[in-house]
N, C-alpha and C. Protein backbone atom coordinates (compact mmCIF):
# COMPACT_ATOMS: atom_id res chain seq x y z
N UNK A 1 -74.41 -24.05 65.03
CA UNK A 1 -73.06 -24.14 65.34
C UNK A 1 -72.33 -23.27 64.38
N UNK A 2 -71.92 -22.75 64.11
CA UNK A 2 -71.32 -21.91 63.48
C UNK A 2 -69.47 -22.02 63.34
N UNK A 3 -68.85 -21.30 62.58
CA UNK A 3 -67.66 -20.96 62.82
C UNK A 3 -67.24 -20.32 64.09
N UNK A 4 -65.93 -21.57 64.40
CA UNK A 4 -65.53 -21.28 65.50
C UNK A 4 -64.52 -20.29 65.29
N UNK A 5 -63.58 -19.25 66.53
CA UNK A 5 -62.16 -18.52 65.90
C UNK A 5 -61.27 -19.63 66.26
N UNK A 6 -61.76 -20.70 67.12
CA UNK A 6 -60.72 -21.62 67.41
C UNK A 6 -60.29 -22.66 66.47
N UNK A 7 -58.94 -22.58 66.12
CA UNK A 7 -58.67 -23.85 65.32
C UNK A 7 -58.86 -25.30 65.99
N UNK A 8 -59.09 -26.02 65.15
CA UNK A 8 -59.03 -27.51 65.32
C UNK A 8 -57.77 -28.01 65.50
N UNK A 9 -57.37 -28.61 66.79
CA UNK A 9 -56.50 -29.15 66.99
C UNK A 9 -55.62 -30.10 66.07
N UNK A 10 -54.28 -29.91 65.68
CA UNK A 10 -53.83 -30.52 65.18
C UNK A 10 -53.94 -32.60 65.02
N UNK A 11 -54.13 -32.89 66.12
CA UNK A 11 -54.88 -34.15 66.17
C UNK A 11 -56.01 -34.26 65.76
N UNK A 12 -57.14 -33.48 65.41
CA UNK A 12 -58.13 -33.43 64.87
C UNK A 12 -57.96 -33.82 63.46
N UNK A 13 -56.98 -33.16 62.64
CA UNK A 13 -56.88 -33.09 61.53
C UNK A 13 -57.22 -34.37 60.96
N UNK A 14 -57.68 -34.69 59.91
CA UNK A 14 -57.68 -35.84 59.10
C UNK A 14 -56.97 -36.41 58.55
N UNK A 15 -56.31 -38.10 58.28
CA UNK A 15 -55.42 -38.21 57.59
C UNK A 15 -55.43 -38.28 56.22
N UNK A 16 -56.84 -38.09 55.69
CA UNK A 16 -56.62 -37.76 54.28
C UNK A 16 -56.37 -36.23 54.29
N UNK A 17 -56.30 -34.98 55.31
CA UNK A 17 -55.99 -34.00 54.70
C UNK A 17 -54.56 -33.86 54.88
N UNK A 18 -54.25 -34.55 55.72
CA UNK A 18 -52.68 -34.39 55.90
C UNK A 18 -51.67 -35.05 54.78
N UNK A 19 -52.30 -36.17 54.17
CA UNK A 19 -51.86 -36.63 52.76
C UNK A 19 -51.88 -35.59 51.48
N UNK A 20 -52.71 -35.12 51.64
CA UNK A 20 -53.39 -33.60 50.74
C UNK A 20 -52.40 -32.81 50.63
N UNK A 21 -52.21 -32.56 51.78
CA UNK A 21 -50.91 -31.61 52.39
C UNK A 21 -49.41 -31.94 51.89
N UNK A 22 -49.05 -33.08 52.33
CA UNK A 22 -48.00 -33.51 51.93
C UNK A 22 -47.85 -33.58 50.03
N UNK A 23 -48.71 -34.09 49.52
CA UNK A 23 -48.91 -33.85 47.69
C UNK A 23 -48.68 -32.82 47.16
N UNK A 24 -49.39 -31.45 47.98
CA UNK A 24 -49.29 -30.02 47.45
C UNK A 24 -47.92 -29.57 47.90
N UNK A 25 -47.11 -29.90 49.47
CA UNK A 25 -45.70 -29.37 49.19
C UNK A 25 -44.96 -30.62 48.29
N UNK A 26 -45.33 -31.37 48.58
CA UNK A 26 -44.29 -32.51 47.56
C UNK A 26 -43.75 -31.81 45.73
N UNK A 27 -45.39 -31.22 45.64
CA UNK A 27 -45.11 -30.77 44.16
C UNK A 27 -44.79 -29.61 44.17
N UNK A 28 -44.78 -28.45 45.30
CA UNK A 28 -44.31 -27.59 45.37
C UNK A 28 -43.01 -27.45 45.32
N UNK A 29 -42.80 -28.18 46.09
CA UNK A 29 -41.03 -28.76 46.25
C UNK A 29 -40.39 -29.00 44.74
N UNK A 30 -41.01 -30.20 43.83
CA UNK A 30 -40.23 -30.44 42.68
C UNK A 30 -40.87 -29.16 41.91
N UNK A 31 -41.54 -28.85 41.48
CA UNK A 31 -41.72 -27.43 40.92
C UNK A 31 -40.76 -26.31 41.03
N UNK A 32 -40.63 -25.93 41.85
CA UNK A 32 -39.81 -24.55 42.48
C UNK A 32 -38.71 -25.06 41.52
N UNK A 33 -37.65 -25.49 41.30
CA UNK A 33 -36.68 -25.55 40.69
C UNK A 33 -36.47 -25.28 39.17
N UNK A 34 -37.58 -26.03 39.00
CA UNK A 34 -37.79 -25.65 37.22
C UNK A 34 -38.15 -24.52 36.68
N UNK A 35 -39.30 -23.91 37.78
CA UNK A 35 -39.59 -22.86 37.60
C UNK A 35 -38.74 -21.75 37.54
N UNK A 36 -37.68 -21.95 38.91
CA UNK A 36 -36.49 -21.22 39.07
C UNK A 36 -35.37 -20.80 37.80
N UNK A 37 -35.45 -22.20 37.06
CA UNK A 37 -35.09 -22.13 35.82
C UNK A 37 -35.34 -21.87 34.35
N UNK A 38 -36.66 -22.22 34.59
CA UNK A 38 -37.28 -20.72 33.53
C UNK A 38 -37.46 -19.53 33.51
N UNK A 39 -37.50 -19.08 34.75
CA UNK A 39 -37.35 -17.30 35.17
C UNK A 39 -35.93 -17.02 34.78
N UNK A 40 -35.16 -17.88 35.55
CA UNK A 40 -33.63 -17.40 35.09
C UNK A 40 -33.63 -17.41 33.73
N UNK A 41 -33.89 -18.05 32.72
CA UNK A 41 -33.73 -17.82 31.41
C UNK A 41 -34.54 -16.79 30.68
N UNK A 42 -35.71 -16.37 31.09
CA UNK A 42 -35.88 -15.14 30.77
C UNK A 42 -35.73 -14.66 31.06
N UNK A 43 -35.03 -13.94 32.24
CA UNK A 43 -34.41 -12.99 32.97
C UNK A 43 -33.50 -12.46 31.98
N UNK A 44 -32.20 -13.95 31.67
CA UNK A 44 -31.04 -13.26 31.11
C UNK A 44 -31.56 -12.87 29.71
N UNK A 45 -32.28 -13.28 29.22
CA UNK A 45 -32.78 -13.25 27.97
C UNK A 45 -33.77 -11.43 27.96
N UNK A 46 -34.25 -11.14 28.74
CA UNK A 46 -34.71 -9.87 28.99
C UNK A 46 -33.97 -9.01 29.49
N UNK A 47 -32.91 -9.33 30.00
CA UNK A 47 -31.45 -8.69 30.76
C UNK A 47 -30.84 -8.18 29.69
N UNK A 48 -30.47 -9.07 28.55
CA UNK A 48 -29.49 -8.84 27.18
C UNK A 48 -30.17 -7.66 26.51
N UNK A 49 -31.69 -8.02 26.19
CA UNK A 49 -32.56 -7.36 25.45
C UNK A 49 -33.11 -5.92 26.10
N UNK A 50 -33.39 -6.01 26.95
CA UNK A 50 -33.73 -4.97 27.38
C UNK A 50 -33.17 -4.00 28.24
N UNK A 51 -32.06 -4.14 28.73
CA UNK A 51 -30.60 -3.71 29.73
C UNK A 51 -29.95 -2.26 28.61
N UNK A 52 -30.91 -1.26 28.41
CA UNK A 52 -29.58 -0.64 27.50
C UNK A 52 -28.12 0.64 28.30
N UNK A 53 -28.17 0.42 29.90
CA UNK A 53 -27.03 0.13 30.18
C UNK A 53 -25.98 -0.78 29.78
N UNK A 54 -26.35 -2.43 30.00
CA UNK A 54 -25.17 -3.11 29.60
C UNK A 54 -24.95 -3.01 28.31
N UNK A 55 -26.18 -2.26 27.17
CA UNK A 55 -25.36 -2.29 26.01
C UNK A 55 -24.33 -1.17 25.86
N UNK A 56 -24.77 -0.34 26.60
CA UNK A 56 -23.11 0.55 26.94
C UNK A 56 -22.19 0.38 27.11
N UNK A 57 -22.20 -0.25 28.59
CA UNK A 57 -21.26 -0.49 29.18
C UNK A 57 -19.96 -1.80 28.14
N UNK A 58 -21.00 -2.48 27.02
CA UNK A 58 -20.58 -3.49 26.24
C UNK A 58 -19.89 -2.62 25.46
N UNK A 59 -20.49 -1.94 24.88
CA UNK A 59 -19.72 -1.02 23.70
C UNK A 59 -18.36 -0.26 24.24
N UNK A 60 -18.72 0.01 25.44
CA UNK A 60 -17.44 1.21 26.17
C UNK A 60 -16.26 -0.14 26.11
N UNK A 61 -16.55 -1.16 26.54
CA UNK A 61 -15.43 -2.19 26.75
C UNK A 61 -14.86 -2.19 25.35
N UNK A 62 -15.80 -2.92 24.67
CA UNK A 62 -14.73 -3.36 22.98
C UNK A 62 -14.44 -1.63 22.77
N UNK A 63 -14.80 -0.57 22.70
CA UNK A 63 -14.00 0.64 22.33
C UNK A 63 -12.61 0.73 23.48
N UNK A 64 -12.85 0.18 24.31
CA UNK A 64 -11.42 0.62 24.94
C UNK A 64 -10.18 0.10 24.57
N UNK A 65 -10.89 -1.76 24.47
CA UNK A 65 -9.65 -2.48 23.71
C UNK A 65 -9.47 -2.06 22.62
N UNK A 66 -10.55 -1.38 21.54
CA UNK A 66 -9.47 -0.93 20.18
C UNK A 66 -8.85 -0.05 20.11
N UNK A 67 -9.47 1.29 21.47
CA UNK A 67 -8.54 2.16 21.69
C UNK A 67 -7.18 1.53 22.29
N UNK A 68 -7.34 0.45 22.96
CA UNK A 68 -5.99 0.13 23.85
C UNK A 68 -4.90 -0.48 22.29
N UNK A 69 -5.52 -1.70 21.90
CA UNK A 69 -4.70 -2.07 20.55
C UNK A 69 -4.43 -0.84 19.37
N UNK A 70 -5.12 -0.31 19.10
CA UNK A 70 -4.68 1.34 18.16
C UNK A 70 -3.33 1.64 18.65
N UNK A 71 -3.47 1.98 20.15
CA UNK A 71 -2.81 2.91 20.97
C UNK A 71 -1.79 2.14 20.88
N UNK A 72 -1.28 0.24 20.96
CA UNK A 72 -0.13 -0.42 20.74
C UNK A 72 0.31 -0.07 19.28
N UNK A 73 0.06 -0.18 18.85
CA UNK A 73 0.27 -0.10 16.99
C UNK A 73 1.13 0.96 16.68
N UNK A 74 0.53 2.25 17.01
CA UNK A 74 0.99 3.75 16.98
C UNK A 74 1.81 4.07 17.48
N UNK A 75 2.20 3.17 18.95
CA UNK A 75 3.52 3.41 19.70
C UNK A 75 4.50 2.62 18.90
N UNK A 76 4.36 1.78 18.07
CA UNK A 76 5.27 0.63 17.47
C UNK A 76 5.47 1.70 16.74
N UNK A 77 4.53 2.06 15.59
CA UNK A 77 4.66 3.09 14.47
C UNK A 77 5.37 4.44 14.89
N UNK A 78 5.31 4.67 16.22
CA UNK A 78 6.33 5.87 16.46
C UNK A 78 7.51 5.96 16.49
N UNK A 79 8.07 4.56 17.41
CA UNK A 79 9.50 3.69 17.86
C UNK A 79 9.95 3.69 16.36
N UNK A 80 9.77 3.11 15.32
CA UNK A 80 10.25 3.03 14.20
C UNK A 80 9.62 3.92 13.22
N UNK A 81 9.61 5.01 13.00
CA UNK A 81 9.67 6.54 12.53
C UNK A 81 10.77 6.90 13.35
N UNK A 82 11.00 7.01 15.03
CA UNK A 82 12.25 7.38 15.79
C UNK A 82 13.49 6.89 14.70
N UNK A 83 13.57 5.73 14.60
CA UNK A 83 14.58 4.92 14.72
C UNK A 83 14.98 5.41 13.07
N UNK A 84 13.99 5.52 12.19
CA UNK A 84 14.22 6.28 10.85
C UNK A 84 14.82 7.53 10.87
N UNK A 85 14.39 8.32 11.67
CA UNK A 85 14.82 9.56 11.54
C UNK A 85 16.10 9.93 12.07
N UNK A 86 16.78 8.96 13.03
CA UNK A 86 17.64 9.18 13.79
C UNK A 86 18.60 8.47 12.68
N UNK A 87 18.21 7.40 12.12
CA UNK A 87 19.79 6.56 10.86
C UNK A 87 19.13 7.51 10.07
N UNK A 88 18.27 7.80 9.19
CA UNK A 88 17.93 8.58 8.00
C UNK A 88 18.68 10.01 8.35
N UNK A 89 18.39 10.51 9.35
CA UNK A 89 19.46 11.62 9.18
C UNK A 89 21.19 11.96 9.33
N UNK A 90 21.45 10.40 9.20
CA UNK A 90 23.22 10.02 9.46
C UNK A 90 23.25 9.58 8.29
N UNK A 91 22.33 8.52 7.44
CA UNK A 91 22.78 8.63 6.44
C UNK A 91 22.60 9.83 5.42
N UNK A 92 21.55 10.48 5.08
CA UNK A 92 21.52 12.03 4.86
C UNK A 92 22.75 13.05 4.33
N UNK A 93 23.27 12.95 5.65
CA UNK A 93 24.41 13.99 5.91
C UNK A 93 25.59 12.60 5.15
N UNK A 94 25.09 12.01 5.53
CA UNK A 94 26.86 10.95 4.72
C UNK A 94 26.60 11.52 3.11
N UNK A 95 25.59 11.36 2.55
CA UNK A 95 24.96 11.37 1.62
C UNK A 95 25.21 12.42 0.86
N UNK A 96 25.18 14.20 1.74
CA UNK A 96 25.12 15.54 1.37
C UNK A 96 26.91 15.52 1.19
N UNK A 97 27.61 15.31 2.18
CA UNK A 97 28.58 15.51 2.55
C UNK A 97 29.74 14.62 1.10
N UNK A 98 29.42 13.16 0.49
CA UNK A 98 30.00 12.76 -0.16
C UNK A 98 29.81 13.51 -1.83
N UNK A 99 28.12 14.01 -1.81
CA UNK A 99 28.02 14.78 -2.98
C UNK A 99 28.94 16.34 -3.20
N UNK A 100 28.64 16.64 -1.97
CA UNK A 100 29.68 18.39 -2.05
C UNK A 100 31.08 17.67 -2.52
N UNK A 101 31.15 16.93 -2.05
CA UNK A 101 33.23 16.16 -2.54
C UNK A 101 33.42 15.77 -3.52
N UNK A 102 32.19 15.56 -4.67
CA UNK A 102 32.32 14.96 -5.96
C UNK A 102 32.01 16.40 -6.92
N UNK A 103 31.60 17.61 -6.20
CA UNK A 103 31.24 18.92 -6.94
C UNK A 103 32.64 19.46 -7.37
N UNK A 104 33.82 19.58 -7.53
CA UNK A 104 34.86 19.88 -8.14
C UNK A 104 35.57 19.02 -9.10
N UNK A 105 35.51 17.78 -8.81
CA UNK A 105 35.73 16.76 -10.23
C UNK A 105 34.37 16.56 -11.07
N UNK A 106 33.38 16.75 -10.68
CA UNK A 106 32.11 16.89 -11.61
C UNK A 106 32.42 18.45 -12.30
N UNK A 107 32.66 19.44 -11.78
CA UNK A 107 33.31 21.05 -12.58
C UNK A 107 34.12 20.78 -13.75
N UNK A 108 35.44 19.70 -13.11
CA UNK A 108 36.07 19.61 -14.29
C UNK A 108 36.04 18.82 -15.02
N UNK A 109 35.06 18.00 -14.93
CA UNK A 109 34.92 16.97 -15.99
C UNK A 109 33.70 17.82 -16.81
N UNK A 110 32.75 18.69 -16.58
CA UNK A 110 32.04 19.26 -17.59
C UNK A 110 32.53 20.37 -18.11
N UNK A 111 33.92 21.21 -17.40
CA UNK A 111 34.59 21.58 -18.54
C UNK A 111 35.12 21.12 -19.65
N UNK A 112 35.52 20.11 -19.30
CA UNK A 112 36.50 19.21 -20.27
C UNK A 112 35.22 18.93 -21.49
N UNK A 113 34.64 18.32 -20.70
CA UNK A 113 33.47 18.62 -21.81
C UNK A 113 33.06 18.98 -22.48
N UNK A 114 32.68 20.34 -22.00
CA UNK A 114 32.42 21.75 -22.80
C UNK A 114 33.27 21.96 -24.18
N UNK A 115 34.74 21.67 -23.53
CA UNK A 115 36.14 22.04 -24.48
C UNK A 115 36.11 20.99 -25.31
N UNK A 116 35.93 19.37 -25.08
CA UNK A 116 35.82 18.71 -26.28
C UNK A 116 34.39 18.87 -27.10
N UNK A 117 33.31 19.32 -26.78
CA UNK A 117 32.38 19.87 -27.61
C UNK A 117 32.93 20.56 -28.80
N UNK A 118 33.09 22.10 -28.38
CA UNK A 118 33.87 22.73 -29.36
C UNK A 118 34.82 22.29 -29.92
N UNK A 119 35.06 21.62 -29.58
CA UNK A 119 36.08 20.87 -30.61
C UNK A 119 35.70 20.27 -31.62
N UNK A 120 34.54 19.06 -31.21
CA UNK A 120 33.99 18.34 -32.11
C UNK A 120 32.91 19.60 -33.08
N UNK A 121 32.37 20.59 -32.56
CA UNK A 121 31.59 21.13 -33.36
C UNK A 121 32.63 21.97 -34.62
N UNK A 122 33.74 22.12 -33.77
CA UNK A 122 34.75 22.84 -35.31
C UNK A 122 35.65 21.68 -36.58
N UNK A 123 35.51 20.88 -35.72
CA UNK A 123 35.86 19.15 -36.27
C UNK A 123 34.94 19.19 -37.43
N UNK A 124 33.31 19.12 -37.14
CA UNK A 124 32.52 18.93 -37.84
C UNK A 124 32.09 19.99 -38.73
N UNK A 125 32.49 20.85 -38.51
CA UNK A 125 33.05 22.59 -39.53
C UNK A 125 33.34 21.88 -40.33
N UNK A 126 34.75 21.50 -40.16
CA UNK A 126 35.84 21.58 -41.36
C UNK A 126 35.42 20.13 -42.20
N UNK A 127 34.90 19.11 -41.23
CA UNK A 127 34.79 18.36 -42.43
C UNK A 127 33.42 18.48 -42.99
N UNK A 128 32.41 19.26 -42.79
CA UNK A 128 30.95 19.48 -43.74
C UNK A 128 32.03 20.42 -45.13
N UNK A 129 32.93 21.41 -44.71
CA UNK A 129 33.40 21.95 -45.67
C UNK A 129 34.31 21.13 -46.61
N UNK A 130 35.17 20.39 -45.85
CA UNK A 130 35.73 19.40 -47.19
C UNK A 130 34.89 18.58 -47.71
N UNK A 131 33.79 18.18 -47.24
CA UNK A 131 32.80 17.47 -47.52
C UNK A 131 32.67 18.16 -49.22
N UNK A 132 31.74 19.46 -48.76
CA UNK A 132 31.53 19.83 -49.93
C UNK A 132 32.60 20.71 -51.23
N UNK A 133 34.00 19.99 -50.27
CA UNK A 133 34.93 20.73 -51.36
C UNK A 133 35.28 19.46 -52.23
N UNK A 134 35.03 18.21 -51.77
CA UNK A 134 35.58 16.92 -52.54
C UNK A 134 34.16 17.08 -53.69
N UNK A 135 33.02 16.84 -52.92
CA UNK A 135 32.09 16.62 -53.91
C UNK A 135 31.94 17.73 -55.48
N UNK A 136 32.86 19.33 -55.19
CA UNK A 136 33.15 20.09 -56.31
C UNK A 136 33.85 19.45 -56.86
N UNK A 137 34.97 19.18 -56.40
CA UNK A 137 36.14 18.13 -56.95
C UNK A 137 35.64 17.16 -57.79
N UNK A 138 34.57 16.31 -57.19
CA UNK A 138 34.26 15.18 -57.85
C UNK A 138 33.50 15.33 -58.99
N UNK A 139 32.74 16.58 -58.76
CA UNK A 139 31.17 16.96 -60.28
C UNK A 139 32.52 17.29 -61.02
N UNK A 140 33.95 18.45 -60.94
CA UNK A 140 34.30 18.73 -61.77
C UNK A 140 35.26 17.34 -62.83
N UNK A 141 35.70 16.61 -61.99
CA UNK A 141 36.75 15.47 -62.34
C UNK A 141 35.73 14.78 -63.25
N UNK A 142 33.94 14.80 -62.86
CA UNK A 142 33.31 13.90 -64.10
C UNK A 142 32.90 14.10 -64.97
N UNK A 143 32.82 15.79 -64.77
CA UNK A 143 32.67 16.62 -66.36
C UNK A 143 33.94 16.07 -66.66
N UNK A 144 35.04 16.31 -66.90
CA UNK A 144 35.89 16.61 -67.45
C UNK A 144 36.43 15.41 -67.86
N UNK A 145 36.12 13.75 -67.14
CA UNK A 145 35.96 12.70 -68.21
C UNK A 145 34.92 12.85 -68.83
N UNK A 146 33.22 13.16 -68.49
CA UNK A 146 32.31 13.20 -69.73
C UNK A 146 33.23 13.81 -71.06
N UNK A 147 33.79 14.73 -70.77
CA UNK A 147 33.98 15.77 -72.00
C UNK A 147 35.39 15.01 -72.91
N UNK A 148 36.12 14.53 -71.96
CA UNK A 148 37.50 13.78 -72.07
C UNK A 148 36.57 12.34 -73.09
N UNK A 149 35.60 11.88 -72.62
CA UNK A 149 35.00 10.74 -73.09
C UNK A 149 34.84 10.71 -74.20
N UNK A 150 33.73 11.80 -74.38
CA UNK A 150 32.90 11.88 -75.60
C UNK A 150 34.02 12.91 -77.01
N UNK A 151 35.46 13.22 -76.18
CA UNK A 151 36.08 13.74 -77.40
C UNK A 151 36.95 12.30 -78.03
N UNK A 152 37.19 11.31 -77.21
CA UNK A 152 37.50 9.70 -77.48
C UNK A 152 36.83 9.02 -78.46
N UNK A 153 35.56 9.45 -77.85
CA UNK A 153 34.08 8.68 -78.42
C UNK A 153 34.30 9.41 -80.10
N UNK A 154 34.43 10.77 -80.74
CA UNK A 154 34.66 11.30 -81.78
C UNK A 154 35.88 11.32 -82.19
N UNK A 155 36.92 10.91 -81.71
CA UNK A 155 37.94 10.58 -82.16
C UNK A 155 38.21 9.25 -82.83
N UNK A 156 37.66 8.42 -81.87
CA UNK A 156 37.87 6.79 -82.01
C UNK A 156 36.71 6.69 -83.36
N UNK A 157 35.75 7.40 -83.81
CA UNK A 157 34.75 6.90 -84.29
C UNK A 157 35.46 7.79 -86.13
N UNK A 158 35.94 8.63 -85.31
CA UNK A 158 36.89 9.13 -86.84
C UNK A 158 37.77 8.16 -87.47
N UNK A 159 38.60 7.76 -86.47
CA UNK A 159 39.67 6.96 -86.84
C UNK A 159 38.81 5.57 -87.47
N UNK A 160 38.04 5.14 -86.55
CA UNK A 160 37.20 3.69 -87.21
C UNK A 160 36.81 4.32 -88.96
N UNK A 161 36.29 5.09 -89.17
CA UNK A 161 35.86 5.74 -90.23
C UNK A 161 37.04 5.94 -91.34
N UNK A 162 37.82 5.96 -90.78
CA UNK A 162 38.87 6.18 -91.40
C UNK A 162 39.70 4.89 -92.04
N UNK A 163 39.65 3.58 -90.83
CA UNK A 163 39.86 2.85 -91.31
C UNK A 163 39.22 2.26 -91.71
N UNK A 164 37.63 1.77 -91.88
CA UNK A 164 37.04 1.31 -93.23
C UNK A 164 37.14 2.09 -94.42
């Protein structure tokens, strides 16, 4: 008897193989899911790691936002440089304009200057010269008690002499 090509009728089947049957999809059934869920986790886990597109595409993102935040910053930093240059050059000109108006009473107040200088420097002429005309005055006025003194001093010492 040999192998037939004909299958055995489904009523043929045995009910222990049909129990058989039912065990192997039963566990097929709860299997598949878990499994499903360990592939997915190495997937993403080999996705992260080994993807070096998305590490591009990762990098291109955070460079755009710091190009995008830079790019806020610099426009702030421009708006106020504007806003400087536009009062900085009003006050400026207030600035140039009040100094040119103080350049003719600043002229004559450093003439005046000038003129009481010389003044004080011929001031201080005349008195270095009386200076040293009192102090002749004074060496001669103390010779002339030394000498006035010491003819007292021989006078008085005659007369004492005289009267013992």
């Amino acid at each position: 008897q040999g192998l037939s090509a004909r299958p055995p009728p489904s009523s043929a089947l045995s009910a222990a193989m049909q129990c058989a049957m039912r065990s192997v999809f039963l566990a097929v059934v709860l299997a598949a899911p878990a499994a499903e869920a360990v592939r997915a986790r190495q997937g993403s886990t080999e996705q992260s790691v080994a993807n070096p597109i998305r590490k591009v595409v990762t990098m291109l993102q955070s460079m755009q936002k710091k190009v995008t935040e830079e790019g806020a910053r610099e426009k702030e930093l421009y708006e106020k440089f504007q806003c400087y240059c536009k009062t900085g050059g009003k006050d400026l000109s207030a600035s140039i304009s009040a100094a040119e108006s103080k350049i003719p009473a600043v002229g004559s107040d450093i003439e005046a200057s000038e003129g009481k200088l010389m003044q004080l420097k011929e001031d201080l002429k005349t008195a270095q010269v009386d200076r040293s005309a009192a102090k002749d005055a004074m060496a001669k006025a103390t010779a002339i008690r030394e000498k006035e003194a010491a003819a007292f001093a021989a006078e008085k010492a005659d007369y004492d002499a005289n009267i013992a």
